[in-house]
N, C-alpha and C. Protein backbone atom coordinates (compact mmCIF):
# COMPACT_ATOMS: atom_id res chain seq x y z
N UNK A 1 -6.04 25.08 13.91
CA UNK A 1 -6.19 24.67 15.31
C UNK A 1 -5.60 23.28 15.47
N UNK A 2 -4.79 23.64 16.31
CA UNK A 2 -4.22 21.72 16.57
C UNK A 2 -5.33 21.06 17.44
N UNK A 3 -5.05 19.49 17.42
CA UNK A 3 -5.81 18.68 17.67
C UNK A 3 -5.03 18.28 19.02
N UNK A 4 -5.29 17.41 20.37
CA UNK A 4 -4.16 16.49 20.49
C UNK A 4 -4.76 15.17 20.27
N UNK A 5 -3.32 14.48 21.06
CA UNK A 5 -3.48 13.28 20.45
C UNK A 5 -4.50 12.03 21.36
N UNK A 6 -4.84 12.52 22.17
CA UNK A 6 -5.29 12.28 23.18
C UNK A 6 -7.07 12.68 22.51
N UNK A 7 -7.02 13.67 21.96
CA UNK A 7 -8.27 13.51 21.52
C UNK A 7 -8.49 13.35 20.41
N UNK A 8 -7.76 12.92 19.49
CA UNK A 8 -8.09 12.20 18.16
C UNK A 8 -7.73 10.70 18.50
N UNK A 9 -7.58 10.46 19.21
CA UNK A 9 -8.42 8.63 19.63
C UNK A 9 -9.70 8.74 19.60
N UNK A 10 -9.90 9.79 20.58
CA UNK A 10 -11.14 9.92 21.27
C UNK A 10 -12.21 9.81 20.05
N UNK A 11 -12.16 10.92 18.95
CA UNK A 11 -12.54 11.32 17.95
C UNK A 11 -12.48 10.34 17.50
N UNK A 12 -11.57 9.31 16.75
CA UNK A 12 -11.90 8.10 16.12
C UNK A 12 -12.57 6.89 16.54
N UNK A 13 -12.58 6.97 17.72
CA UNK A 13 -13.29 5.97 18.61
C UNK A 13 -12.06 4.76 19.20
N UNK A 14 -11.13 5.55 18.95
CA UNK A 14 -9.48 4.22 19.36
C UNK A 14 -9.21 4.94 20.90
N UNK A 15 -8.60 3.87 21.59
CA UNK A 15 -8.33 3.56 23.05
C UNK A 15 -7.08 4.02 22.69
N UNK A 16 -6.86 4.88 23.68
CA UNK A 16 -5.35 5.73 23.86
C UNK A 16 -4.36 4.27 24.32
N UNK A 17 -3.18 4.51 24.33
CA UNK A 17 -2.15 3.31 24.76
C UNK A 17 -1.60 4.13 25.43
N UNK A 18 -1.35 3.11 26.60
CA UNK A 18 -1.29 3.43 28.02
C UNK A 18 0.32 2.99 28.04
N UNK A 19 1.59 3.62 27.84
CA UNK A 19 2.77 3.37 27.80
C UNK A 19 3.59 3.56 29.18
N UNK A 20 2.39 3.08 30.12
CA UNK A 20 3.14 2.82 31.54
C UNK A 20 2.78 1.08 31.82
N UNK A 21 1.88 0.62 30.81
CA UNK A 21 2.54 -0.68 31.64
C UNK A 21 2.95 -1.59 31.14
N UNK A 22 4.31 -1.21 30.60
CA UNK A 22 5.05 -2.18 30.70
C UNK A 22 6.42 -1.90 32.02
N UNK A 23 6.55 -3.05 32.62
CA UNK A 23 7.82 -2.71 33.76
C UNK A 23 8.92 -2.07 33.49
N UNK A 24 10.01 -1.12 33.99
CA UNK A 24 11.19 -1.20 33.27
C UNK A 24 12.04 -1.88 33.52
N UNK A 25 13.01 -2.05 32.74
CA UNK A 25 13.73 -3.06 33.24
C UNK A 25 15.41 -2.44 33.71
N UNK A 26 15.67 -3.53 34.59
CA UNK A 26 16.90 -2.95 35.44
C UNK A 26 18.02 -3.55 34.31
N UNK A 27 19.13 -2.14 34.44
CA UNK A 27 20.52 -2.45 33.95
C UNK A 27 20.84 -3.41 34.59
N UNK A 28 21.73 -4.10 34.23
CA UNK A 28 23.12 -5.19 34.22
C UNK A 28 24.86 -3.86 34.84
N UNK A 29 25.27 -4.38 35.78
CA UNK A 29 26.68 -3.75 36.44
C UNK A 29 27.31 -4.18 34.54
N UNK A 30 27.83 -2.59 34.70
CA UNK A 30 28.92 -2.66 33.69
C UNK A 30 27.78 -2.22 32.30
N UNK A 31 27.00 -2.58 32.23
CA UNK A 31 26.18 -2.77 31.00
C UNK A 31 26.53 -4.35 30.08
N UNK A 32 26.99 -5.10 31.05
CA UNK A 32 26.97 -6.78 30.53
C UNK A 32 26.13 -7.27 30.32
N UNK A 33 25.39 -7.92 29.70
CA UNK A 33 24.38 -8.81 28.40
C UNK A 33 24.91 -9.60 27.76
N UNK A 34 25.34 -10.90 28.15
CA UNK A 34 25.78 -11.99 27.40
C UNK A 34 24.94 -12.25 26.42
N UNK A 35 25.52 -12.52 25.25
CA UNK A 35 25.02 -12.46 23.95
C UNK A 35 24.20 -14.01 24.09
N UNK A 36 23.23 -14.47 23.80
CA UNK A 36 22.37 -15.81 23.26
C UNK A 36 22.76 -16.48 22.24
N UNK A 37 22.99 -17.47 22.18
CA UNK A 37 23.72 -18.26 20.89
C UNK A 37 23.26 -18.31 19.32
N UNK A 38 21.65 -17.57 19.29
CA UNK A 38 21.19 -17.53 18.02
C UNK A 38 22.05 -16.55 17.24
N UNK A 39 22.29 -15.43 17.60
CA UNK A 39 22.59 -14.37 16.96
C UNK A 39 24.23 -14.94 16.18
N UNK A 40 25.08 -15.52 17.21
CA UNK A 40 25.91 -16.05 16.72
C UNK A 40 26.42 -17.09 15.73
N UNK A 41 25.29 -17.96 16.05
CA UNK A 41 25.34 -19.35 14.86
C UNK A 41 24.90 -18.83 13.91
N UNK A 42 23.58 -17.84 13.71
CA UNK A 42 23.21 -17.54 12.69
C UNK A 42 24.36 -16.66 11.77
N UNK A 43 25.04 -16.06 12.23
CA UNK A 43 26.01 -15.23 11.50
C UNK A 43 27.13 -16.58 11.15
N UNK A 44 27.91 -17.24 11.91
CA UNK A 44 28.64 -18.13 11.75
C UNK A 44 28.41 -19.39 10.30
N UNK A 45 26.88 -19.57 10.59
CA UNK A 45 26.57 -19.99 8.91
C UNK A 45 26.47 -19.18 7.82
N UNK A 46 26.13 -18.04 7.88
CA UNK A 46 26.25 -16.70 7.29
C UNK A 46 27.50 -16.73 6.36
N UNK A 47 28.64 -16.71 7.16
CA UNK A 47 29.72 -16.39 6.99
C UNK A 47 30.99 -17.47 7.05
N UNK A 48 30.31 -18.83 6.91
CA UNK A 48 31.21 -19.81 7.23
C UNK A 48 32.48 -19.95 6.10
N UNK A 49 32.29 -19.57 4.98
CA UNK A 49 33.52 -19.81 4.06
C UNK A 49 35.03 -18.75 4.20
N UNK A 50 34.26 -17.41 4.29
CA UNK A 50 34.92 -16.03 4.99
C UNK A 50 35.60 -16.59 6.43
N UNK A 51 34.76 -16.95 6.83
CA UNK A 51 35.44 -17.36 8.65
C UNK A 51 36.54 -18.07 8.56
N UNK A 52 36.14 -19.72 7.94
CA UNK A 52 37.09 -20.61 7.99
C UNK A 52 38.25 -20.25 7.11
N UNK A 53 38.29 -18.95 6.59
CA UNK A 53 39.75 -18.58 5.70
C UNK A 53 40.88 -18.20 6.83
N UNK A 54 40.29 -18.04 7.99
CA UNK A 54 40.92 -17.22 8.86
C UNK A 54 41.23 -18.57 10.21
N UNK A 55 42.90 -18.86 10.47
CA UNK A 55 43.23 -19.37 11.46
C UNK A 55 42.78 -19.24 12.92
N UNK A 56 42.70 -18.28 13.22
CA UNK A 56 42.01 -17.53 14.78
C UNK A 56 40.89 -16.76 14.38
N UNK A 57 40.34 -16.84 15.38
CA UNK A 57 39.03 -15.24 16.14
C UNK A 57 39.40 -14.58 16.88
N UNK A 58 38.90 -13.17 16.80
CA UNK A 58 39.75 -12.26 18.27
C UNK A 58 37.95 -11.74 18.43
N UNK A 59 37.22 -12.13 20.11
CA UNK A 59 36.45 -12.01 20.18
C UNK A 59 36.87 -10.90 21.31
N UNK A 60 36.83 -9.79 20.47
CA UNK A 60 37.67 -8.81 21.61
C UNK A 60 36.55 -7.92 22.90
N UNK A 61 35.55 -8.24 23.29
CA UNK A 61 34.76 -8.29 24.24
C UNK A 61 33.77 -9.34 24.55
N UNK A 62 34.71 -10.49 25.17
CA UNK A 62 34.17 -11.41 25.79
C UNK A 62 33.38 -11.65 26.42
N UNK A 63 33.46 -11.13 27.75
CA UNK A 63 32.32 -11.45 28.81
C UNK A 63 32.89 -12.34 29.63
N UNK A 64 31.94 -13.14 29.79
CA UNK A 64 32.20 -14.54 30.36
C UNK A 64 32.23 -15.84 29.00
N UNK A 65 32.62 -15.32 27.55
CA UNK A 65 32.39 -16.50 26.83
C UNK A 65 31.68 -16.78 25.96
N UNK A 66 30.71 -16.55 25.88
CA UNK A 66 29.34 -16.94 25.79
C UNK A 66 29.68 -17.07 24.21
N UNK A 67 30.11 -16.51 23.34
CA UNK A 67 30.10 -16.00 22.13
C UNK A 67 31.20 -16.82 21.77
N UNK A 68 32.23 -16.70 22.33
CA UNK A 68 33.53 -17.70 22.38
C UNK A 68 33.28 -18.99 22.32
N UNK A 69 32.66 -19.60 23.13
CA UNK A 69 32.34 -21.02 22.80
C UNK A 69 31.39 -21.30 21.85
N UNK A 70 29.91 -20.44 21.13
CA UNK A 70 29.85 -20.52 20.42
C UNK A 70 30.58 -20.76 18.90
N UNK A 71 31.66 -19.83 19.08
CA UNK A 71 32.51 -19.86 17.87
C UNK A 71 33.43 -20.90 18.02
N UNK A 72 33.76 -21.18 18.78
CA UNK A 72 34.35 -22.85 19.05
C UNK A 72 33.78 -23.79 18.76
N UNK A 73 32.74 -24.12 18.88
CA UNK A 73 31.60 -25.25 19.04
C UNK A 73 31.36 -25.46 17.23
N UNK A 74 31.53 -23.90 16.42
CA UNK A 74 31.44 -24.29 14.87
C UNK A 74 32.73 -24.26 14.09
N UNK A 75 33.81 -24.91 15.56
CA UNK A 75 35.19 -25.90 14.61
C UNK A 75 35.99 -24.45 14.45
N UNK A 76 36.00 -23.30 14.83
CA UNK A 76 37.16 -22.50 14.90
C UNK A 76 37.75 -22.20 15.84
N UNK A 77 39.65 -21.71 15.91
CA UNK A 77 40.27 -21.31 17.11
C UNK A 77 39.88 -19.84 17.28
N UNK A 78 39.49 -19.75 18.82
CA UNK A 78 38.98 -18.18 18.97
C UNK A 78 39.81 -17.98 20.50
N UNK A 79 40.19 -16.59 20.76
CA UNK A 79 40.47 -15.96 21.93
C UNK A 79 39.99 -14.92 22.27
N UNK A 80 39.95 -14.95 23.13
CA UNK A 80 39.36 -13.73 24.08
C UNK A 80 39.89 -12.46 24.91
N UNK A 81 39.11 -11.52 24.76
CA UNK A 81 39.86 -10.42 25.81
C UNK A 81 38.95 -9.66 26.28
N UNK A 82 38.98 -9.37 27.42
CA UNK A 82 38.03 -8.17 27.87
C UNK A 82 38.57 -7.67 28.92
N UNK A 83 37.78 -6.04 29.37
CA UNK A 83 38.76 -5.36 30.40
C UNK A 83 38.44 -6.09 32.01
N UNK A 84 37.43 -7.01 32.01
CA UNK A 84 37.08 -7.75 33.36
C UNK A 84 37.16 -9.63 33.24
N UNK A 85 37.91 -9.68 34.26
CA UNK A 85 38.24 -11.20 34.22
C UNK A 85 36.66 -11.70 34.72
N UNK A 86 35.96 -12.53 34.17
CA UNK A 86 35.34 -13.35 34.19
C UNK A 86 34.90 -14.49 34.05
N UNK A 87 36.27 -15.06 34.56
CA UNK A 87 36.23 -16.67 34.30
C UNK A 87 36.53 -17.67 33.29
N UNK A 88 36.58 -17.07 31.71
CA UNK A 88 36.38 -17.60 30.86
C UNK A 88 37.87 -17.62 29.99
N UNK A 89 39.14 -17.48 31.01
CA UNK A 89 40.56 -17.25 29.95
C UNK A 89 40.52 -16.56 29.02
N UNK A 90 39.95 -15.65 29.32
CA UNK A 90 40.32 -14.27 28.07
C UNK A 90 41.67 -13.43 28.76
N UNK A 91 42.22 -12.43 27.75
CA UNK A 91 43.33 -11.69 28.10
C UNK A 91 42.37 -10.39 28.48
N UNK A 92 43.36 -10.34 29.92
CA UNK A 92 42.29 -9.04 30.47
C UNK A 92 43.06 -7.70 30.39
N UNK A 93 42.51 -7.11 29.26
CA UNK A 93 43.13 -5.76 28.43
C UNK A 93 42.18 -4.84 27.90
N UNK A 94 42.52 -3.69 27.95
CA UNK A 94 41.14 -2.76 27.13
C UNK A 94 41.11 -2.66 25.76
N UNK A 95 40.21 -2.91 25.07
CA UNK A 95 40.42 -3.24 23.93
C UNK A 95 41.24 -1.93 23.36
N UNK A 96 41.06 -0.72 23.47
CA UNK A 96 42.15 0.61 23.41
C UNK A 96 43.24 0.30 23.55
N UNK A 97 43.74 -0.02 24.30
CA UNK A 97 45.08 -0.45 24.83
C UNK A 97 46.07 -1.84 23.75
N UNK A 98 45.16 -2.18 23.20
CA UNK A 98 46.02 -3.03 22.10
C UNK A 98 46.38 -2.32 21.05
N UNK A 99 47.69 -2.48 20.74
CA UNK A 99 47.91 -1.45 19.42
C UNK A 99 48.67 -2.73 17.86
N UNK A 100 48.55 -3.94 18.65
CA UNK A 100 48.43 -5.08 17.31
C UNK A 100 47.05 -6.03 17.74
N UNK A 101 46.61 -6.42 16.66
CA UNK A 101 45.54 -7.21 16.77
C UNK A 101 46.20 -8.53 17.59
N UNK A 102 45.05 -9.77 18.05
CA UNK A 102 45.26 -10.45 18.17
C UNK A 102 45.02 -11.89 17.19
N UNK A 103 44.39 -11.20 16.16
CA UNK A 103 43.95 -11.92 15.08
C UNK A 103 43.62 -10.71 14.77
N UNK A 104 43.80 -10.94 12.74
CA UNK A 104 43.38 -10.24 11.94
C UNK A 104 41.38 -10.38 11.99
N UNK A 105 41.25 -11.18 12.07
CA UNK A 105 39.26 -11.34 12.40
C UNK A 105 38.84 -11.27 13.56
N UNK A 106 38.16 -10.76 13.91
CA UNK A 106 37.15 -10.03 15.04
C UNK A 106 35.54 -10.48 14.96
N UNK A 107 35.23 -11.15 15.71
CA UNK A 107 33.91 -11.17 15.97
C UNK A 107 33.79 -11.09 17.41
N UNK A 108 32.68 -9.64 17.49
CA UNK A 108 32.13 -9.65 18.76
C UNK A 108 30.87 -8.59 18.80
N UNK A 109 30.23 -8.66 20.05
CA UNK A 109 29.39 -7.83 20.26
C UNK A 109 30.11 -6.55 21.36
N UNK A 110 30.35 -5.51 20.86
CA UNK A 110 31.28 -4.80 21.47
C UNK A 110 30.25 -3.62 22.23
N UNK A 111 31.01 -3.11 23.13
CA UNK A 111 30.29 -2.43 24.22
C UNK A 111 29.61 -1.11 23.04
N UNK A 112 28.31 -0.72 23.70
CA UNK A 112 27.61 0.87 22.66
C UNK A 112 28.55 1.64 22.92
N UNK A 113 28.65 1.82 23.91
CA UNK A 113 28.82 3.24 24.37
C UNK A 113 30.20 3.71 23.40
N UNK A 114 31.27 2.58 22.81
CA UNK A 114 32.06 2.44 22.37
C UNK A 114 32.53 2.59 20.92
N UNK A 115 31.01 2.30 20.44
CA UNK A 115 30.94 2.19 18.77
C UNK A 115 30.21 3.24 18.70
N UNK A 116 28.94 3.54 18.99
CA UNK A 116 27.87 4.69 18.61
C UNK A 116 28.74 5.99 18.80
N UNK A 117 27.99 7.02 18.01
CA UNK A 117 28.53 8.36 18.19
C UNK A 117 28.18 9.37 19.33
N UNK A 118 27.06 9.23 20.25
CA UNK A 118 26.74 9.83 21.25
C UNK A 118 27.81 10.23 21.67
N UNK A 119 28.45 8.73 22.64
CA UNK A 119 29.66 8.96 23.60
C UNK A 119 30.80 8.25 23.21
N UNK A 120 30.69 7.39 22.03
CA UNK A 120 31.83 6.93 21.61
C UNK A 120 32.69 7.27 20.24
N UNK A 121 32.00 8.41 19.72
CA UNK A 121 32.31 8.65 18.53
C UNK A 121 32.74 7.81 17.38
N UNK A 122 32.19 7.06 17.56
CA UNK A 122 32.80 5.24 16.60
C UNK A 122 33.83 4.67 16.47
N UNK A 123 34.72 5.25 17.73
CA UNK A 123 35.99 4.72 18.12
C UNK A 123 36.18 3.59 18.15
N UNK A 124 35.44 2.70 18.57
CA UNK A 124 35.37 0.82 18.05
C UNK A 124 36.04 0.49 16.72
N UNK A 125 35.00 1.84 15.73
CA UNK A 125 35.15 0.99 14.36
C UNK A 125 36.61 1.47 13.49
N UNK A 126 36.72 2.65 13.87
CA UNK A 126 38.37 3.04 13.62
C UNK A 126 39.42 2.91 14.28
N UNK A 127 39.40 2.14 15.80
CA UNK A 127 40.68 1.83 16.08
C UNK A 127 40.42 0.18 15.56
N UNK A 128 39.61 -0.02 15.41
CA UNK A 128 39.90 -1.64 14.76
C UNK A 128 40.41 -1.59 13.32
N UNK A 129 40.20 -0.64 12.21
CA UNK A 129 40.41 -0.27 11.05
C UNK A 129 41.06 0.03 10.92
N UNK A 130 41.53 1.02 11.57
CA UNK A 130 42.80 2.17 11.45
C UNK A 130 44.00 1.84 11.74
N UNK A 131 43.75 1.81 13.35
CA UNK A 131 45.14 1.25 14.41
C UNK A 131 45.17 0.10 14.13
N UNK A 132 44.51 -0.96 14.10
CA UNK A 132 44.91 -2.64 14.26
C UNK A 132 45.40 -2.96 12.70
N UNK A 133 44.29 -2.41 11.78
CA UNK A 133 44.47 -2.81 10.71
C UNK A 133 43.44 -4.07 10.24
N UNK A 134 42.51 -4.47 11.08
CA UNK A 134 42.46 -5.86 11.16
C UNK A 134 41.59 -6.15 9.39
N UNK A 135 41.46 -7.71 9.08
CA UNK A 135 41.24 -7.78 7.83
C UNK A 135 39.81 -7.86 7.78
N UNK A 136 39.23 -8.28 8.57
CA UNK A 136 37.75 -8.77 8.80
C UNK A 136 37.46 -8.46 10.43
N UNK A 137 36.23 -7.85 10.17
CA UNK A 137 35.04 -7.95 11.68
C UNK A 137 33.99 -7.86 11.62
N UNK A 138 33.41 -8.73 12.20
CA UNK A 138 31.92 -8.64 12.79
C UNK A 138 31.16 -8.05 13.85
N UNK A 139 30.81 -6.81 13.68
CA UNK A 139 30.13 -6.56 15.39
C UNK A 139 28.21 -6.51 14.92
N UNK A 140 27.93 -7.21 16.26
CA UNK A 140 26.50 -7.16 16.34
C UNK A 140 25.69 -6.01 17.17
N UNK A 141 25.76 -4.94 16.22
CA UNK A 141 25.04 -3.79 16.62
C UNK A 141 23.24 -3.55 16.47
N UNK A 142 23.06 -2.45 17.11
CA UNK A 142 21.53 -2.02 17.39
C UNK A 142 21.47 -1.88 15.45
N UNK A 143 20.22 -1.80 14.72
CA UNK A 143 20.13 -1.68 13.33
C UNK A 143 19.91 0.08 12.95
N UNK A 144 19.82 0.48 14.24
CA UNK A 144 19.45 1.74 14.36
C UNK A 144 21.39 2.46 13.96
N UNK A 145 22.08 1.89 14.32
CA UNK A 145 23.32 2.67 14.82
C UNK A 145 23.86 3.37 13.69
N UNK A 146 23.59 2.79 12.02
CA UNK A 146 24.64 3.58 11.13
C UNK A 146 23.75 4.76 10.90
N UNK A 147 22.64 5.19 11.65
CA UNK A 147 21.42 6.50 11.49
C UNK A 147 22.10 7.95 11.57
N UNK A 148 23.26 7.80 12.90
CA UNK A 148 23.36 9.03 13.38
C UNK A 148 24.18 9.32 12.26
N UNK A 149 23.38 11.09 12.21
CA UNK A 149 24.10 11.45 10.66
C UNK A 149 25.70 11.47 11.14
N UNK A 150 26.40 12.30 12.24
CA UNK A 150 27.53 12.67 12.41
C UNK A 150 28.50 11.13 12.72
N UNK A 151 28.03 9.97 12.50
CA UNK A 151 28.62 8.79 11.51
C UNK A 151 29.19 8.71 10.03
N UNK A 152 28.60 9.72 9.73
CA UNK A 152 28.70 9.51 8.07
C UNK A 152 30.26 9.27 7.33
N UNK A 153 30.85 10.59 8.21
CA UNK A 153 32.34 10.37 7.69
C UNK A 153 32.71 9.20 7.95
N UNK A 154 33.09 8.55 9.06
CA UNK A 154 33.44 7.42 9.41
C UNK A 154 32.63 6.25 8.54
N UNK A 155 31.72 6.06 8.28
CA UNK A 155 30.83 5.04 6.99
C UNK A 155 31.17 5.57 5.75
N UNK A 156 31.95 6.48 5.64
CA UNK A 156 32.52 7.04 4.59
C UNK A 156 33.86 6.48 3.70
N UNK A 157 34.65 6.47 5.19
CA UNK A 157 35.81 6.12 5.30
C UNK A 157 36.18 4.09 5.37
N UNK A 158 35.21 3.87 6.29
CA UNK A 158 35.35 2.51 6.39
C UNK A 158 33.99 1.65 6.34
N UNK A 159 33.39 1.63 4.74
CA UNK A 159 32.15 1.28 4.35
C UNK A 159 32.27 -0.35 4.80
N UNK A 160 31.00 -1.09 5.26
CA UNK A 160 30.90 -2.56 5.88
C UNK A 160 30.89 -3.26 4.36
N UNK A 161 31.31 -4.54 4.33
CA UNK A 161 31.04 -5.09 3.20
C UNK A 161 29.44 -5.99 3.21
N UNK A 162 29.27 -6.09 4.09
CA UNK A 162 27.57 -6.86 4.48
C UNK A 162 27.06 -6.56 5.78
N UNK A 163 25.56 -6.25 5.27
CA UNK A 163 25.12 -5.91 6.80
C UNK A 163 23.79 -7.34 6.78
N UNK A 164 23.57 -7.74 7.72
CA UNK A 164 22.74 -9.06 8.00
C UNK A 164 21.76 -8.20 9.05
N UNK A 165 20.80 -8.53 8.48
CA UNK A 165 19.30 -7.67 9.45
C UNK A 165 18.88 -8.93 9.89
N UNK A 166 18.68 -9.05 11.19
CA UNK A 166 18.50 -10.46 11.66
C UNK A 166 16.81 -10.33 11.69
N UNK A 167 15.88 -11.18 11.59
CA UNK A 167 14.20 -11.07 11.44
C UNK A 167 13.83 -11.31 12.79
N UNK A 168 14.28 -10.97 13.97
CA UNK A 168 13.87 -11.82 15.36
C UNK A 168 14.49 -10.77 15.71
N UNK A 169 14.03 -10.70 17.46
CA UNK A 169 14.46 -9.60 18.19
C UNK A 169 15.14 -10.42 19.47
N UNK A 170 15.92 -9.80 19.64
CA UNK A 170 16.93 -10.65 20.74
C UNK A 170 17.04 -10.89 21.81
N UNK A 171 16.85 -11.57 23.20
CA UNK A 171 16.56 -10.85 24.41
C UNK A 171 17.62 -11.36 24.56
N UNK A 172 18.42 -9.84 25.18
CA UNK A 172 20.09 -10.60 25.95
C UNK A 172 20.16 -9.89 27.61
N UNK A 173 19.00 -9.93 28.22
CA UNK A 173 18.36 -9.15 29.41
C UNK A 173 17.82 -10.71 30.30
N UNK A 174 16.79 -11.50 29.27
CA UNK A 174 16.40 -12.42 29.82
C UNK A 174 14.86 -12.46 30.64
N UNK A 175 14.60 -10.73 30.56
CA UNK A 175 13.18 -10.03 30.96
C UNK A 175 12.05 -10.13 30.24
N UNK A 176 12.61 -10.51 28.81
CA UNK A 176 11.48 -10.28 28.05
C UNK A 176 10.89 -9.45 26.99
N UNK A 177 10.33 -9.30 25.95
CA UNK A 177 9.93 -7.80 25.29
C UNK A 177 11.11 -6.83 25.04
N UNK A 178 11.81 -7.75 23.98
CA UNK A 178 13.24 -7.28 23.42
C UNK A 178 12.70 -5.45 22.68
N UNK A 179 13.04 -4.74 22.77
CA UNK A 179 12.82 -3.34 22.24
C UNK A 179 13.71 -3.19 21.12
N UNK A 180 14.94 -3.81 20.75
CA UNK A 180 15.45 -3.14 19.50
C UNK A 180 15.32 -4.82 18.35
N UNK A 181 15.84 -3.85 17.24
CA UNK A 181 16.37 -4.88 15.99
C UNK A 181 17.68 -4.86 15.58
N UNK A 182 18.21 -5.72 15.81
CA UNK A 182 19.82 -6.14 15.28
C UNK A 182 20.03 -6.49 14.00
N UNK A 183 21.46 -6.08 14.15
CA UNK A 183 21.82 -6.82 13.08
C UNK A 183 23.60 -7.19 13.07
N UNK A 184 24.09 -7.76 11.80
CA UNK A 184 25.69 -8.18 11.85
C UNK A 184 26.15 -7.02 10.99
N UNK A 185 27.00 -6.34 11.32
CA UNK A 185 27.93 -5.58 10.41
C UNK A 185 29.25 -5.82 10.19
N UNK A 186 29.53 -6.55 9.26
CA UNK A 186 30.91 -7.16 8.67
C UNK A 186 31.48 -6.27 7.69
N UNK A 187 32.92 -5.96 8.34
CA UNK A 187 33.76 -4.86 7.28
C UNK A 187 34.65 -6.09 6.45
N UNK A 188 35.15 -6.32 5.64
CA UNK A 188 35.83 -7.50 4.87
C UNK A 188 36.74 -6.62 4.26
N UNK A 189 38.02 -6.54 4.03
CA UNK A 189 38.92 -6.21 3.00
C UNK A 189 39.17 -6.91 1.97
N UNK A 190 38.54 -7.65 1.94
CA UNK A 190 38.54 -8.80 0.35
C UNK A 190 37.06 -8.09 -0.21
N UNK A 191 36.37 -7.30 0.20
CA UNK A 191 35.21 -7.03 -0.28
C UNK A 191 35.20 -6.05 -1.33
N UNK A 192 34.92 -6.54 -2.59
CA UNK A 192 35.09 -4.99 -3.50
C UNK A 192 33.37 -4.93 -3.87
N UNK A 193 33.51 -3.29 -4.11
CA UNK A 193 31.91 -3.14 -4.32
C UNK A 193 30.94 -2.58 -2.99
N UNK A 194 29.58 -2.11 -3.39
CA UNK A 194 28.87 -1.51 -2.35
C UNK A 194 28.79 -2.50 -0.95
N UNK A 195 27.85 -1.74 0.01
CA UNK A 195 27.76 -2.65 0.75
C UNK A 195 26.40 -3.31 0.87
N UNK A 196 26.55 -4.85 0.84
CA UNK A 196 25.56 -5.41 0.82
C UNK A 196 24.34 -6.02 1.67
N UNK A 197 23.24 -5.70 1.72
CA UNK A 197 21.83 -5.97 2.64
C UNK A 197 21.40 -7.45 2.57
N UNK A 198 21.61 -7.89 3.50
CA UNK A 198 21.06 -9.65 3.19
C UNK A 198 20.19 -9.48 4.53
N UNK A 199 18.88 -10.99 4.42
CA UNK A 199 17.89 -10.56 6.07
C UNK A 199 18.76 -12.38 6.73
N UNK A 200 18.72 -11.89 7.61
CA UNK A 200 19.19 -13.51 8.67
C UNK A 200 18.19 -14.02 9.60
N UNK A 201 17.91 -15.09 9.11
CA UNK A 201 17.05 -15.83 10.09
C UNK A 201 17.89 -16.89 10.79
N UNK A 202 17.15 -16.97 12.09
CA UNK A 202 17.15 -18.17 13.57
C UNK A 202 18.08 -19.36 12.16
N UNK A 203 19.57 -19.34 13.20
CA UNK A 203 20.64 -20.65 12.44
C UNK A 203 19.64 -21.43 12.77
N UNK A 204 19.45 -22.96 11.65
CA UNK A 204 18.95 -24.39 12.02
C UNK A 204 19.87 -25.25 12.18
N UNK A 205 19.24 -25.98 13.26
CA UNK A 205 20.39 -26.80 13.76
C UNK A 205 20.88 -28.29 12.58
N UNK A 206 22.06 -28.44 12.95
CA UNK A 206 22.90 -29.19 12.54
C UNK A 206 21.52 -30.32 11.51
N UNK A 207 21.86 -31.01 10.54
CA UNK A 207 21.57 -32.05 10.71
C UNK A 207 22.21 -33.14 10.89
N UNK A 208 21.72 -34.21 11.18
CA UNK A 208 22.79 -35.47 11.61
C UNK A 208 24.12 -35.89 10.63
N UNK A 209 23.37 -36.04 9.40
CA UNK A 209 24.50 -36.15 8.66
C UNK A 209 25.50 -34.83 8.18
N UNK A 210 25.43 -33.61 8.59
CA UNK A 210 26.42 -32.53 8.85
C UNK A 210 27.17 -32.77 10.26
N UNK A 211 26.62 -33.44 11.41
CA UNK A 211 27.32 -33.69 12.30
C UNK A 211 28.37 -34.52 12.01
N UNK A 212 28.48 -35.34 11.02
CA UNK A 212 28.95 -36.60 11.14
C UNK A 212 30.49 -36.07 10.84
């Protein structure tokens, strides 16, 4: 005889959870979420020796920036592109539509719908691999995303050289009561060997005498 669940609270003496109140929260036009500067610095120290090997950044879904000047601000040349002008001098192109990189390194937080397999079949991660060629990228995906099994080939084909599980949850909404866990997934072609699990905590800021 099944139980439900509704009455095995009851039965244990636990208070059912009431999963209406929390508000929902409204999309963003486009599905835009400017990225918060933790996620970025923290990877940027992460990865500062790897980075600074590389002359440019191609932060190939910009926004308005946000991520761009971060990566500026820690002493590298970076450019931008996205398919909507927003102020910030990026080249306004679909990232599809490029068939040479603009830099061999890539850091960005690139649209889901684009990378995941639902509706994008991980087209992100093989036209950046495949078609561009590029040598290095960073995208800051959901931690959930390398799950879907019908990924596999493609994680098959183009295994990450480090994945960074960040310990904090991100709000790039600004509402509040972040729902997922992130993380950095960096493919490296200098990378020989499995791919490696490191956890990333909140970058600390500068100290004075690193400013200097």
């Amino acid at each position: 005889m099944s139980v439900s669940a509704r009455g095995l609270f009851h039965a244990t003496g636990k208070r059912s959870i009431n999963t209406e109140q929390r508000p929902r929260l409204e999309r963003s036009a486009h599905d835009f979420y400017p990225t918060p500067p933790e996620p970025t610095r923290a990877l940027l120290q992460a990865e500062r020796d790897r980075l600074g090997s590389f002359p440019l950044i191609w932060e190939a879904a910009c926004g308005d920036g946000a991520m761009m000047r971060d990566i500026r601000a820690d002493g590298h040349k970076c450019v931008g592109s996205d398919i909507i002008d927003r102020g910030c001098g990026a080249v306004i192109k679909n990232f599809f539509d490029f068939s040479a990189p603009l830099s061999s390194a890539i850091v960005t937080n690139p649209p889901f719908d684009t990378i995941n397999w639902r509706d994008g079949r991980g087209r992100w991660l093989t036209h950046a691999m495949a078609t561009l060629g590029v040598e290095y990228m960073a995208l800051l995906l959901s931690w959930n995303w390398p799950a879907a099994g019908s990924l596999g080939p493609i994680w098959a084909a183009h295994p990450p050289a480090r994945v960074y599980l960040m310990r904090w949850k991100i709000d790039f909404t600004g509402q509040g009561a972040p729902p997922m866990t992130h993380a950095w997934f960096v493919w490296d072609r200098a990378w020989e060997g499995e791919t490696v699990l490191r956890m990333l905590d909140r970058a600390k800021p500068a100290s004075q005498g690193e400013m200097q």
